[in-house]
Protein backbone atom coordinates (compact mmCIF):
# COMPACT_ATOMS: atom_id res chain seq x y z
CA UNK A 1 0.00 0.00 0.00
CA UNK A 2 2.61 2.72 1.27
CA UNK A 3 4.05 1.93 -2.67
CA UNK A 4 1.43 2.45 -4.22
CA UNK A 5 1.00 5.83 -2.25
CA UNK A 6 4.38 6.87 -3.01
CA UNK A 7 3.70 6.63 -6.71
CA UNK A 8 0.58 8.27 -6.81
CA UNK A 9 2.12 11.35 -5.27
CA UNK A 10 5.18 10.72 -7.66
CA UNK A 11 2.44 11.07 -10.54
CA UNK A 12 1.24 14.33 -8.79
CA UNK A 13 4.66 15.78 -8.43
CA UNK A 14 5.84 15.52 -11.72
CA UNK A 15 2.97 17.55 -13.65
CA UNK A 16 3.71 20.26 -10.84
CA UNK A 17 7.07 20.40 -11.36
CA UNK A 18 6.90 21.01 -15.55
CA UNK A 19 3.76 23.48 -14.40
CA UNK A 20 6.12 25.62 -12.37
CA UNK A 21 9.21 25.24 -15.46
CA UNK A 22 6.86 25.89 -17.74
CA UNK A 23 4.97 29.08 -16.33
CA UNK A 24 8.22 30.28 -15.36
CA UNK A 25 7.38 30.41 -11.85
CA UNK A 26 11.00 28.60 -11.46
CA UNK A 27 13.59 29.73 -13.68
CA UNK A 28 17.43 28.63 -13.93
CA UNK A 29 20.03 31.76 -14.07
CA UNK A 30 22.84 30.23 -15.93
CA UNK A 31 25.42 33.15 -14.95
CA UNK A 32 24.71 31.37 -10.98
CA UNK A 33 23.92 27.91 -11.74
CA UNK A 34 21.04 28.50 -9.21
CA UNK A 35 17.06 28.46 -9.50
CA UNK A 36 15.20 31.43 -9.02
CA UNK A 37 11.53 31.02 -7.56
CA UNK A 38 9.00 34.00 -7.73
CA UNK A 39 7.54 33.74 -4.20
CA UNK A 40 4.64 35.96 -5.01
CA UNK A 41 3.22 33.82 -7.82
CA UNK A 42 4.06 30.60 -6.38
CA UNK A 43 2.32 31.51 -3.43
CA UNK A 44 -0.50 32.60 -5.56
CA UNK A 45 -0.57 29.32 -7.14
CA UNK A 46 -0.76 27.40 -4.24
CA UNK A 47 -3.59 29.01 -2.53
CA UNK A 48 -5.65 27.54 -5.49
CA UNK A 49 -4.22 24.30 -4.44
CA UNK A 50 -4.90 25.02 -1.21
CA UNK A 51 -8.38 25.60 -1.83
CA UNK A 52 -9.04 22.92 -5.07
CA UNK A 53 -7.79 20.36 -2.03
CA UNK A 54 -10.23 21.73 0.18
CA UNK A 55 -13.43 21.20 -2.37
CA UNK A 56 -12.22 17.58 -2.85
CA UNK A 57 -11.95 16.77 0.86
CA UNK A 58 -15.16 18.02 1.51
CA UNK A 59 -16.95 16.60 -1.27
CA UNK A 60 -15.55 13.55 0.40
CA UNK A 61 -17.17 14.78 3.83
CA UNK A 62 -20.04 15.34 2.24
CA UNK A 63 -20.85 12.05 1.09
CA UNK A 64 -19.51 10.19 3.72
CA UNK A 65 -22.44 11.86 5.49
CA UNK A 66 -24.92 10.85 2.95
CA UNK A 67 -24.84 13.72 0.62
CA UNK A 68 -24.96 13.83 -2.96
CA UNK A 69 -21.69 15.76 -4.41
């Protein structure tokens, strides 16, 4: 079970991480060899997370209770 866990999140993780190269949310400055991460917008990104989570674990409350989501 804790495999199977450990790739699902892989499977999660990977999408993210070419989201964030790809928005440019995390760029690499060649003159440093380091990354550079724009705090603002990556915090802005995951509030929406944050709150897409949220929907999905009560939608999960929510019919656990008997409700229709």
């Amino acid at each position: 079970m804790t495999g199977q866990i450990a790739l699902f999140i892989r499977l999660l993780l990977l999408p993210v991480a070419g989201w964030l190269a790809g928005t440019g949310l995390v760029v690499y400055d060649e003159a440093t060899g380091m990354l550079a991460v724009s705090l603002d917008d990556l915090a802005q990104g995951l509030a929406g997370l944050v709150l897409w989570a949220g929907t999905v674990a009560w939608s999960r409350v929510a019919k656990a209770r008997g409700g229709v989501t």
